[in-house]
C-alpha atoms as a PDB file:
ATOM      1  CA  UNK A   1     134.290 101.823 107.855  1.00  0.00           C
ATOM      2  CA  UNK A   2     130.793 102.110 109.504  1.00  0.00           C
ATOM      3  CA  UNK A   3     130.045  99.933 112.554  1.00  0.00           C
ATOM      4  CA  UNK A   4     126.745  98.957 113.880  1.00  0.00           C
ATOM      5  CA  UNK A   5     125.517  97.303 117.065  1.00  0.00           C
ATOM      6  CA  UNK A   6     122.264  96.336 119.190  1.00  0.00           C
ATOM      7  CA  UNK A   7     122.390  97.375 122.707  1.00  0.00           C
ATOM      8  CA  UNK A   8     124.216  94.260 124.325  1.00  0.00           C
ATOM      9  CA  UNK A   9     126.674  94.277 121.161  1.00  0.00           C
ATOM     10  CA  UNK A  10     125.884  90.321 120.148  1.00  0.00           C
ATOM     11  CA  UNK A  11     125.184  91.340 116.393  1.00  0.00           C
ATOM     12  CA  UNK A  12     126.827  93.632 114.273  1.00  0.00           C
ATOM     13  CA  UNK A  13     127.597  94.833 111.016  1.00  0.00           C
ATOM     14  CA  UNK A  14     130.460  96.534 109.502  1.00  0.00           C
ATOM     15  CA  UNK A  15     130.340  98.673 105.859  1.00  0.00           C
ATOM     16  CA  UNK A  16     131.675 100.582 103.443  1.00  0.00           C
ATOM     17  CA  UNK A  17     130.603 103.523 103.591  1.00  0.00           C
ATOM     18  CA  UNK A  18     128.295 105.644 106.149  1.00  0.00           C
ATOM     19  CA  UNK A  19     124.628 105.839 104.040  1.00  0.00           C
ATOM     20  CA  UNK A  20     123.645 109.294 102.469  1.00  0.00           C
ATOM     21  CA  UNK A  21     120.212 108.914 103.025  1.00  0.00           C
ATOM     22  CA  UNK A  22     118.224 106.661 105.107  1.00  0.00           C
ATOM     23  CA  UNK A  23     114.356 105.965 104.533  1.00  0.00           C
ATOM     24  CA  UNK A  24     111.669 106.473 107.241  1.00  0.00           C
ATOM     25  CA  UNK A  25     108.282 103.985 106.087  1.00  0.00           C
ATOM     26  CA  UNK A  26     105.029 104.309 108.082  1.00  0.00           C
ATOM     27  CA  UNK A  27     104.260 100.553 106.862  1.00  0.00           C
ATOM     28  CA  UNK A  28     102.307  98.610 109.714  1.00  0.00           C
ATOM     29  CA  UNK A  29     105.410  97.329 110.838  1.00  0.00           C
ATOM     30  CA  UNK A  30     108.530 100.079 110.250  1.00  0.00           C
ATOM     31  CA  UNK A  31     106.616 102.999 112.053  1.00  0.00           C
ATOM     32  CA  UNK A  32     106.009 100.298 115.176  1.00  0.00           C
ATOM     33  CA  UNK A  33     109.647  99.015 114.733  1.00  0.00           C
ATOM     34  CA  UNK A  34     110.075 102.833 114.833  1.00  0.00           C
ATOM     35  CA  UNK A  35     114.059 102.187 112.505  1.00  0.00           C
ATOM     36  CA  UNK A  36     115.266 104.098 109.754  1.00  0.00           C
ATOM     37  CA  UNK A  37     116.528 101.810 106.590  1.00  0.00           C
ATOM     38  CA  UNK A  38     120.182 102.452 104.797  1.00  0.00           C
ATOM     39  CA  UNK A  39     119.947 100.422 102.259  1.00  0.00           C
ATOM     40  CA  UNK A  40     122.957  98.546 100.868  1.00  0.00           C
ATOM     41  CA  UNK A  41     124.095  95.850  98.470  1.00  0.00           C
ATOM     42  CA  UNK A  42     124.810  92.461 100.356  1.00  0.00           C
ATOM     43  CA  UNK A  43     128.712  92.847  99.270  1.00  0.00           C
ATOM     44  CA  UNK A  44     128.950  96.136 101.239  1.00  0.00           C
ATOM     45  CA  UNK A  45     128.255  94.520 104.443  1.00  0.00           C
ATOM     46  CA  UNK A  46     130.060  92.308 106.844  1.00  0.00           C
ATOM     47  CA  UNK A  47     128.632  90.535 109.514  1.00  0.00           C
ATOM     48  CA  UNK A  48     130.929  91.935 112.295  1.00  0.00           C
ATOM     49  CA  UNK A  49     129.276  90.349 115.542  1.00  0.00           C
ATOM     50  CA  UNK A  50     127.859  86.362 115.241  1.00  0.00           C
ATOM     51  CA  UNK A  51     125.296  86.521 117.789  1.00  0.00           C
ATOM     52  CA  UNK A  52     121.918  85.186 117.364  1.00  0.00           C
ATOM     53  CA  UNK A  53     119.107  86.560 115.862  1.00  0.00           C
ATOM     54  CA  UNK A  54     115.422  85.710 116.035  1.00  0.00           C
ATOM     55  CA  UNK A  55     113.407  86.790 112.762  1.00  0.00           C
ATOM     56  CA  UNK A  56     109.929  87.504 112.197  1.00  0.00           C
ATOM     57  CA  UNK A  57     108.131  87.693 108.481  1.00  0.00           C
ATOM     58  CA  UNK A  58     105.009  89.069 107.250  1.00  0.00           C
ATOM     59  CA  UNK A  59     102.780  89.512 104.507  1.00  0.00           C
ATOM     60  CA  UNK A  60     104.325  88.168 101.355  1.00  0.00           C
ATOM     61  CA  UNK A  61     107.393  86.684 103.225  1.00  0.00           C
ATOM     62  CA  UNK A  62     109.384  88.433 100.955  1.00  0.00           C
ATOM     63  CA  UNK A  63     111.856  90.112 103.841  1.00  0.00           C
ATOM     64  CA  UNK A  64     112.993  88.451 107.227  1.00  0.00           C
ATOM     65  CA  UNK A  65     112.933  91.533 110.016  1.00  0.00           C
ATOM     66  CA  UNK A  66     115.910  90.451 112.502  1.00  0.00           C
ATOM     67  CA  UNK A  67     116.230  91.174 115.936  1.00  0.00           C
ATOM     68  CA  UNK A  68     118.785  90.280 118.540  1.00  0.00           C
ATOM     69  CA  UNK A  69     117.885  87.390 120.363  1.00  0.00           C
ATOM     70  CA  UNK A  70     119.478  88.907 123.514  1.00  0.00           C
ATOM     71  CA  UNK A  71     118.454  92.636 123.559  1.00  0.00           C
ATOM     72  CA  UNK A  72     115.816  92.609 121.253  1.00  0.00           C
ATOM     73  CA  UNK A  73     116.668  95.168 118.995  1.00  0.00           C
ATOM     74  CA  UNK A  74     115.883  95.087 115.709  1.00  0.00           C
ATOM     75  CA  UNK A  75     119.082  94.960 113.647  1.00  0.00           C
ATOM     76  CA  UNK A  76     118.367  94.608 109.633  1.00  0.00           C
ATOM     77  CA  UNK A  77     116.146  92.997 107.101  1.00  0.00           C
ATOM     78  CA  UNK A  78     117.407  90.329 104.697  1.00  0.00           C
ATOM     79  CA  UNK A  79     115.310  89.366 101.785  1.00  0.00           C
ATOM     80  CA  UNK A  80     113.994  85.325 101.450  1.00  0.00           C
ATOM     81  CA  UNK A  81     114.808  85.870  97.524  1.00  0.00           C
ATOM     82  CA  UNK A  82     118.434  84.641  97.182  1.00  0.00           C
ATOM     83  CA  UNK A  83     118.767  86.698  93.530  1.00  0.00           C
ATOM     84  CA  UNK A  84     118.031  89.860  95.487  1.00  0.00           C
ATOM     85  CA  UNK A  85     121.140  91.802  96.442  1.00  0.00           C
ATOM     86  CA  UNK A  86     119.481  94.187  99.162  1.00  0.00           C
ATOM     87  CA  UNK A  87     119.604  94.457 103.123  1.00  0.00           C
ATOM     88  CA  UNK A  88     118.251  96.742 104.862  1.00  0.00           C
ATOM     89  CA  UNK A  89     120.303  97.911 108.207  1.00  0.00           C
ATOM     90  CA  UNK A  90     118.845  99.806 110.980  1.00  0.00           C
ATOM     91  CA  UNK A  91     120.831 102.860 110.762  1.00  0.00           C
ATOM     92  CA  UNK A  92     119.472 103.430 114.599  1.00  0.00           C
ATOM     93  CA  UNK A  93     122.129 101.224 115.238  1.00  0.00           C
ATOM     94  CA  UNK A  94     125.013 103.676 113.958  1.00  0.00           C
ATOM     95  CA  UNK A  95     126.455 106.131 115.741  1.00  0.00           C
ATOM     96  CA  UNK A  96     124.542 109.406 115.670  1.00  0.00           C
ATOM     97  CA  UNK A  97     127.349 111.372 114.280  1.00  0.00           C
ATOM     98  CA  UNK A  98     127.258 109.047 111.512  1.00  0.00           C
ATOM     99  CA  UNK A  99     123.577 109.415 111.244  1.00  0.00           C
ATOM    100  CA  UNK A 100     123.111 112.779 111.453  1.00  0.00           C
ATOM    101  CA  UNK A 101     125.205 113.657 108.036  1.00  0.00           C
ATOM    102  CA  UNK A 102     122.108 111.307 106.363  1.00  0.00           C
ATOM    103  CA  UNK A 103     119.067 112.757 104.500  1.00  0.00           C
ATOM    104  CA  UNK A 104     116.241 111.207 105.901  1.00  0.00           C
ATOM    105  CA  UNK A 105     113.644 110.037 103.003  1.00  0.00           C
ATOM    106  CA  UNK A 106     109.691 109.415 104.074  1.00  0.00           C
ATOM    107  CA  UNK A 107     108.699 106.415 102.659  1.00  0.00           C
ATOM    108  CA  UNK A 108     104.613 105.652 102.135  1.00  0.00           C
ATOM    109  CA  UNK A 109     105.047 102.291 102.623  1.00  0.00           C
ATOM    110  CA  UNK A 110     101.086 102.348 104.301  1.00  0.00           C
ATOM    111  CA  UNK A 111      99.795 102.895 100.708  1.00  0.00           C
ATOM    112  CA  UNK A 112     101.262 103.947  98.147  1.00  0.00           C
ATOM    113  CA  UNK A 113     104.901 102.419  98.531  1.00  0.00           C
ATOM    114  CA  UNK A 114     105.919 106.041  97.047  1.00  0.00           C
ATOM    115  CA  UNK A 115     108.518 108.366  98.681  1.00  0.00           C
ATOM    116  CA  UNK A 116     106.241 111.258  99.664  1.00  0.00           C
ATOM    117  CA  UNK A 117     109.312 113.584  99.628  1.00  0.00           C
ATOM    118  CA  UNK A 118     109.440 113.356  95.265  1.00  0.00           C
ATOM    119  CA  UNK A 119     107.461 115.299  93.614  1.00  0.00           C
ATOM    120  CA  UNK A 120     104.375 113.124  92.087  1.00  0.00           C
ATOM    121  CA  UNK A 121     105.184 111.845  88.378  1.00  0.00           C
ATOM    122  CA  UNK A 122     103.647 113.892  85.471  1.00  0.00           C
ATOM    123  CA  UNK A 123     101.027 112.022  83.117  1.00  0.00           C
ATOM    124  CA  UNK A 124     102.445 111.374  79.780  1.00  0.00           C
ATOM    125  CA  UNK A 125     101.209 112.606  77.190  1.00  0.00           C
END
């Protein structure tokens, strides 16, 4: 079991299992946020710690950013589509043991919303 926390420990997760990658965007608001994703399906987390959170959305208001109303830390994103079954944890918050053993992934969420670590796809034919 993975736990997470924000600074002052108010909000919290606990999951499954520790992620094996974790994705890096330079979107206008990840690379200020300055977190690293680990994705998960909503059944693999718990909510561990109640506290508060504040949330702020953007663009297409398709994701709620969360942050902890007492420390300020950013803590996850949950989606504003209820037949989505994604959130997306800060893995900052993990311990860095934990997050070390994760491949970091590069996401070009600026422009292309491509992982810039693949290869590019080949044209078919």
């Amino acid at each position: 079991m993975i736990r997470t926390s924000c600074h002052c420990g108010a909000v919290g997760f606990e999951i499954e299992t520790a992620p094996a990658e974790v994705t890096q965007c330079n979107c206008s608001i990840c690379r200020r946020y300055g977190v690293l994703w680990a994705y998960y399906p909503l059944g693999a987390v718990h909510r561990a710690e109640q506290g508060p959170t504040d949330t702020y959305e953007w663009d297409d208001r398709s994701i709620a950013f969360h942050r902890c109303r007492a420390c300020g830390c950013v803590t996850h994103w949950s989606s504003n589509d209820p037949a989505r079954d994604k959130i997306g944890i800060n893995a900052r918050l993990m311990e860095p043991r934990v997050l070390a053993q994760a491949r970091i992934r590069h996401l070009d969420g600026a422009v292309t919303e491509r992982y810039v670590d693949e290869p590019p796809p080949t044209p078919s034919d």
